[in-house]
C-alpha atoms as a PDB file:
ATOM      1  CA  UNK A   1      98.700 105.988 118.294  1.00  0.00           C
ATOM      2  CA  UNK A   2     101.227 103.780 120.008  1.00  0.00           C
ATOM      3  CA  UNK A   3     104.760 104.619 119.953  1.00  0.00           C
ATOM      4  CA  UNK A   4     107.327 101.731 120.492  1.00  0.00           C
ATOM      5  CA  UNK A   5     108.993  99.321 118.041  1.00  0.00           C
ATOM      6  CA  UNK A   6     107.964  96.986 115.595  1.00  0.00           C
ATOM      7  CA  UNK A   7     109.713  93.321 115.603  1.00  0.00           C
ATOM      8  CA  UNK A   8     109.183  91.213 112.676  1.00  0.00           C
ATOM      9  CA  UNK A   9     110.063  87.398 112.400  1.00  0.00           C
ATOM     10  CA  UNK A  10     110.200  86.763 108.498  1.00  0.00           C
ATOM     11  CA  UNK A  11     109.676  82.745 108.266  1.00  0.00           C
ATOM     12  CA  UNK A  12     108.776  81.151 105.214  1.00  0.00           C
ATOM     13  CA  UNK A  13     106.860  81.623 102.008  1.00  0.00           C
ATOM     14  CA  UNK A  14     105.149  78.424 100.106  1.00  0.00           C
ATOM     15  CA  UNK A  15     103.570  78.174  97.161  1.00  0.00           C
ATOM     16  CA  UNK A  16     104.901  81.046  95.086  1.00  0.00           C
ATOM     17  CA  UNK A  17     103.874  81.864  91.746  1.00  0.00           C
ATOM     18  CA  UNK A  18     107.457  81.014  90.114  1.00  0.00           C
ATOM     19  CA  UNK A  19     108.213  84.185  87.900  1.00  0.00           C
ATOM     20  CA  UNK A  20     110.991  82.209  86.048  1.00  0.00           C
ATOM     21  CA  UNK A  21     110.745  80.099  83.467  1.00  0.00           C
ATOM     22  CA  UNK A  22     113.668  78.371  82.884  1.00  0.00           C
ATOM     23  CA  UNK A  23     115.008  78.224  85.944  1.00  0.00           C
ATOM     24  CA  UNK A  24     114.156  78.535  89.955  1.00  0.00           C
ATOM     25  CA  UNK A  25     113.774  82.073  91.330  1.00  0.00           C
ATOM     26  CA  UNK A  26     115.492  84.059  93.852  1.00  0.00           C
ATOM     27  CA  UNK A  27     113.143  85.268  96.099  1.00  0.00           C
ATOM     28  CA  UNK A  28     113.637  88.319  98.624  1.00  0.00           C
ATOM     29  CA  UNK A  29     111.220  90.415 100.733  1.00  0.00           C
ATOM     30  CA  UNK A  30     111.314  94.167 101.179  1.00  0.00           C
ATOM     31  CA  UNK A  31     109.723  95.069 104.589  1.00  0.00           C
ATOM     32  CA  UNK A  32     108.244  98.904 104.425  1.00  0.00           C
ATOM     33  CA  UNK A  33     106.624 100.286 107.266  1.00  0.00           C
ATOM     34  CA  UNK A  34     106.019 104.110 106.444  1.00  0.00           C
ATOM     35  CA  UNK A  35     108.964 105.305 105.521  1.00  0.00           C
ATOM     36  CA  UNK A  36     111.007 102.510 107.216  1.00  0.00           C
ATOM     37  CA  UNK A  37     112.417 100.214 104.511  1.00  0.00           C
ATOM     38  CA  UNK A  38     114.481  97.021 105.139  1.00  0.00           C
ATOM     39  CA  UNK A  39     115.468  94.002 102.691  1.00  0.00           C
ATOM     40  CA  UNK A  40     115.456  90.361 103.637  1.00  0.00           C
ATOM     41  CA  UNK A  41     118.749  88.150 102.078  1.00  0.00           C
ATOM     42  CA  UNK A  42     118.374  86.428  98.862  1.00  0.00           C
ATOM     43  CA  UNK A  43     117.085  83.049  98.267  1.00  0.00           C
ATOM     44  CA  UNK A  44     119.054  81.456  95.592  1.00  0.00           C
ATOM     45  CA  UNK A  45     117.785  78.875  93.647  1.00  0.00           C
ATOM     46  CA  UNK A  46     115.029  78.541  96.500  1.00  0.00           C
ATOM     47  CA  UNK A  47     112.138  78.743  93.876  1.00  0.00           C
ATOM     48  CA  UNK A  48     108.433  79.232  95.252  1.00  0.00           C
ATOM     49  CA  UNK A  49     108.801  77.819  99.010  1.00  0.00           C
ATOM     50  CA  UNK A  50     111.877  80.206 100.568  1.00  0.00           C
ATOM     51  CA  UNK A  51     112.675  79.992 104.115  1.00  0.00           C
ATOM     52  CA  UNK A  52     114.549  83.359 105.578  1.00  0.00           C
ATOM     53  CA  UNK A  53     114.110  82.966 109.443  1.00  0.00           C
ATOM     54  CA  UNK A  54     115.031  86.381 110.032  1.00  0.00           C
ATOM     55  CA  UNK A  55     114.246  89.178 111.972  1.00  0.00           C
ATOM     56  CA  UNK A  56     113.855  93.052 111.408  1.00  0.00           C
ATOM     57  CA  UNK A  57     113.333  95.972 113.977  1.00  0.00           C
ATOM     58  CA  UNK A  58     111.458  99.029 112.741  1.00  0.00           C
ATOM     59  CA  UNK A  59     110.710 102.278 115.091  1.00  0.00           C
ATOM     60  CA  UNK A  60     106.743 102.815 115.409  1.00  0.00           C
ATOM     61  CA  UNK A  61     105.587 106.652 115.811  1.00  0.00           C
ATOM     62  CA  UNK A  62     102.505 108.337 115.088  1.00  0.00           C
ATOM     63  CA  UNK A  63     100.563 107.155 112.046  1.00  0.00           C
ATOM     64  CA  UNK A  64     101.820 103.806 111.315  1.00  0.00           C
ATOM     65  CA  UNK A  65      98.658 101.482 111.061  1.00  0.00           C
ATOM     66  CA  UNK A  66     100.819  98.965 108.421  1.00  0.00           C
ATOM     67  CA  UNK A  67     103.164  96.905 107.562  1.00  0.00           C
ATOM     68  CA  UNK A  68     103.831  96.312 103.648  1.00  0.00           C
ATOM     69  CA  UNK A  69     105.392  93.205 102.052  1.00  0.00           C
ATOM     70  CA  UNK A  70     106.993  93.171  98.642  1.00  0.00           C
ATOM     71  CA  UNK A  71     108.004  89.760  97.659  1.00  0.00           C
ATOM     72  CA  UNK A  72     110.357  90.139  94.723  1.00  0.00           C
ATOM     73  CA  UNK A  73     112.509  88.132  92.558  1.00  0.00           C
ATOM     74  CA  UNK A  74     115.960  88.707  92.097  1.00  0.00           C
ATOM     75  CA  UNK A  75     117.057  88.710  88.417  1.00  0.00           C
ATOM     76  CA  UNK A  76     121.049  89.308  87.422  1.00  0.00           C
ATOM     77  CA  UNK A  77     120.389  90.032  84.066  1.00  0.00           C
ATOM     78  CA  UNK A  78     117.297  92.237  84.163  1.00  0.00           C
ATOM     79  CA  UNK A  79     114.865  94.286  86.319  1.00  0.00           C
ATOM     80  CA  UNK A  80     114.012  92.024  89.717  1.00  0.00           C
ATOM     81  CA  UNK A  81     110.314  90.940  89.075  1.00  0.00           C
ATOM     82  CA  UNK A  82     107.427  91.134  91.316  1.00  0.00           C
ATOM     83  CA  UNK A  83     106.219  88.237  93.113  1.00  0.00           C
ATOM     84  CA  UNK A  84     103.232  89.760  94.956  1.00  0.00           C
ATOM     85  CA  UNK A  85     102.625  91.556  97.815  1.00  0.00           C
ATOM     86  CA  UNK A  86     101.260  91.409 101.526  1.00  0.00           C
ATOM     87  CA  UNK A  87      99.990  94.551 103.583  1.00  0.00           C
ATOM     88  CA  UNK A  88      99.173  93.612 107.175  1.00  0.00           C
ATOM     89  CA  UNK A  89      96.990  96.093 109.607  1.00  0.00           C
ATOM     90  CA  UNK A  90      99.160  96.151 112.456  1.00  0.00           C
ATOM     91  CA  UNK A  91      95.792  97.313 114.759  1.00  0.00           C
ATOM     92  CA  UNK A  92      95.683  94.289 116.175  1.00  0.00           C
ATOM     93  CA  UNK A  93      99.170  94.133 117.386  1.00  0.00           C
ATOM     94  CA  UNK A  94      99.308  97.327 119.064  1.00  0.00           C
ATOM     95  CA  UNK A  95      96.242  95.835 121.391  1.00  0.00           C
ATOM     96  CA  UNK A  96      97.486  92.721 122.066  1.00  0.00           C
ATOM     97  CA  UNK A  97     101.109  93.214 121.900  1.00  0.00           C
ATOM     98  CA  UNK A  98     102.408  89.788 119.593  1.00  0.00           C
ATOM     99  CA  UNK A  99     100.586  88.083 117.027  1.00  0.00           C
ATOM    100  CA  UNK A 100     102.565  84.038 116.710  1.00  0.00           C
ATOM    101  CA  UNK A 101     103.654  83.298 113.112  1.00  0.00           C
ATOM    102  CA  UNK A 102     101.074  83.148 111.163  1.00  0.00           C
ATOM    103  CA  UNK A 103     100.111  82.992 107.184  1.00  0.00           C
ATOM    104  CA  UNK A 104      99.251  85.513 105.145  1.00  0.00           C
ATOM    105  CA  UNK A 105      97.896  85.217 100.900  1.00  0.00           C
ATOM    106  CA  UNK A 106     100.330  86.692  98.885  1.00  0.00           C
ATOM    107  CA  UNK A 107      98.352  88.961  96.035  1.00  0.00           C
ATOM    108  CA  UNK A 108      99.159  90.101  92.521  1.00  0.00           C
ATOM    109  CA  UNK A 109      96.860  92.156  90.616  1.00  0.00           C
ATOM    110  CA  UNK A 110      94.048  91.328  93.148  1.00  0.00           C
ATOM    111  CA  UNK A 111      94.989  87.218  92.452  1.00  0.00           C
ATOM    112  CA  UNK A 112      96.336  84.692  95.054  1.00  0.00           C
ATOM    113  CA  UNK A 113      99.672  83.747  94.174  1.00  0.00           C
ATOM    114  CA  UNK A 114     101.290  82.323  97.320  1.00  0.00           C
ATOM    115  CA  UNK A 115     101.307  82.468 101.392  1.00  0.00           C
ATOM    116  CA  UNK A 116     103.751  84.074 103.180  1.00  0.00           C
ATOM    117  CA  UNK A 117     104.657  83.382 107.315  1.00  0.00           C
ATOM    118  CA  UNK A 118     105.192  86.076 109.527  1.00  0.00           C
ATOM    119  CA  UNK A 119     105.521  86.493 113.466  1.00  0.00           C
ATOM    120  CA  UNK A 120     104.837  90.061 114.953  1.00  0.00           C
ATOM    121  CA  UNK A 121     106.085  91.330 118.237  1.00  0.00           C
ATOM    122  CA  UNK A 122     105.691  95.152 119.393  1.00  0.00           C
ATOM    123  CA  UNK A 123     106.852  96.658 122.213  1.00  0.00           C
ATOM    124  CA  UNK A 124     105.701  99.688 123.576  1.00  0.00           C
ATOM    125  CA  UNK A 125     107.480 102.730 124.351  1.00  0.00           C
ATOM    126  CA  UNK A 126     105.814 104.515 127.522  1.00  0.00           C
ATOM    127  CA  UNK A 127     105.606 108.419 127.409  1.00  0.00           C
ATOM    128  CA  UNK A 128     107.160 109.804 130.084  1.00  0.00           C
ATOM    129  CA  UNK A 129     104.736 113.083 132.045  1.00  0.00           C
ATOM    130  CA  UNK A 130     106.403 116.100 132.409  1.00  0.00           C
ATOM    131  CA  UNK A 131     106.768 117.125 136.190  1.00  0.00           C
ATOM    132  CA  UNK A 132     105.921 120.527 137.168  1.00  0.00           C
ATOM    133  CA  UNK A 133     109.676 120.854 137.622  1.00  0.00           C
ATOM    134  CA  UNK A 134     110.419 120.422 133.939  1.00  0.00           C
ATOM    135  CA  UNK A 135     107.543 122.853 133.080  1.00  0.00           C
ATOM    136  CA  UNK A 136     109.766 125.612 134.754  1.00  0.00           C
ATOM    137  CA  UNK A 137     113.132 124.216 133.713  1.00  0.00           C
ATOM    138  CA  UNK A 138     113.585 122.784 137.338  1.00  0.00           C
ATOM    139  CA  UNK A 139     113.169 125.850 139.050  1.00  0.00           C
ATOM    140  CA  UNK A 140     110.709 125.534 142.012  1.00  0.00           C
ATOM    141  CA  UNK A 141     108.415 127.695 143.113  1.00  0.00           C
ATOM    142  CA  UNK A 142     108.879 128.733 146.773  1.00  0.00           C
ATOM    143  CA  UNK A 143     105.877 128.290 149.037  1.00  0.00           C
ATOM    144  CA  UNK A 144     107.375 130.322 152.133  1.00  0.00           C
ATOM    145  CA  UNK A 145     104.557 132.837 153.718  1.00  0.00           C
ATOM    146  CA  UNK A 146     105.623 136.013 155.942  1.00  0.00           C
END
């Protein structure tokens, strides 16, 4: 598994299923990959095609595969509702290094409800060999015969 970090360009979303009814939602995205959480700004009044254009930096280590999106709807007077969600195999990325903006459906109890935009960059971290030096805590071992 690659170790490095994860760059994420958050662009748009269109076509929303609009969880309000009298009014135009809020919309907001919570980026999770593993245990790395991170929430986009609000939308106000931005209804079911919200444009962020911003960017979020997560640190990849063994066993991250994915990237989860949570699009959510941000409510003042009750619980923020659920717009759908995204999961994206980040596979891919690790082989070929960026994936351009590009659309992903939006799903709510296994239904389309919307596309979201997102631009993927990772950059790997190289592993550094240990020298023989470091194995002996940078003593060296003498080759000197009599």
């Amino acid at each position: 598994m690659p170790q490095g970090t994860l760059e994420v360009f958050l662009e748009y979303a269109k076509g929303l299923e609009n969880t309000d009814f009298l009014s135009d939602m809020d919309p907001y995205v919570i980026l999770t990959c593993r245990t790395q959480e991170q929430k986009s700004s609000v939308q106000s009044g931005k209804g079911s095609n919200p444009k962020w254009n911003e960017n979020f930096v997560f640190n990849v280590s063994e066993g991250v595969n994915e990237l989860r999106l949570k699009i959510m709807d941000s409510d003042a007077m009750s619980a923020d509702d659920l717009v759908g969600e995204v999961t994206i195999t980040l596979d891919a990325l690790f082989n070929e290094g960026s994936i351009p903006p590009t659309s992903y459906n939006v799903v709510k109890n296994d239904s389309f409800c919307g596309e979201i935009r997102v631009g993927l960059t990772f950059k790997r971290q190289e592993r550094r060999e240990r020298s023989i030096e470091e194995d002996f805590g940078g003593w060296k071992e003498s080759s000197c015969t009599y």
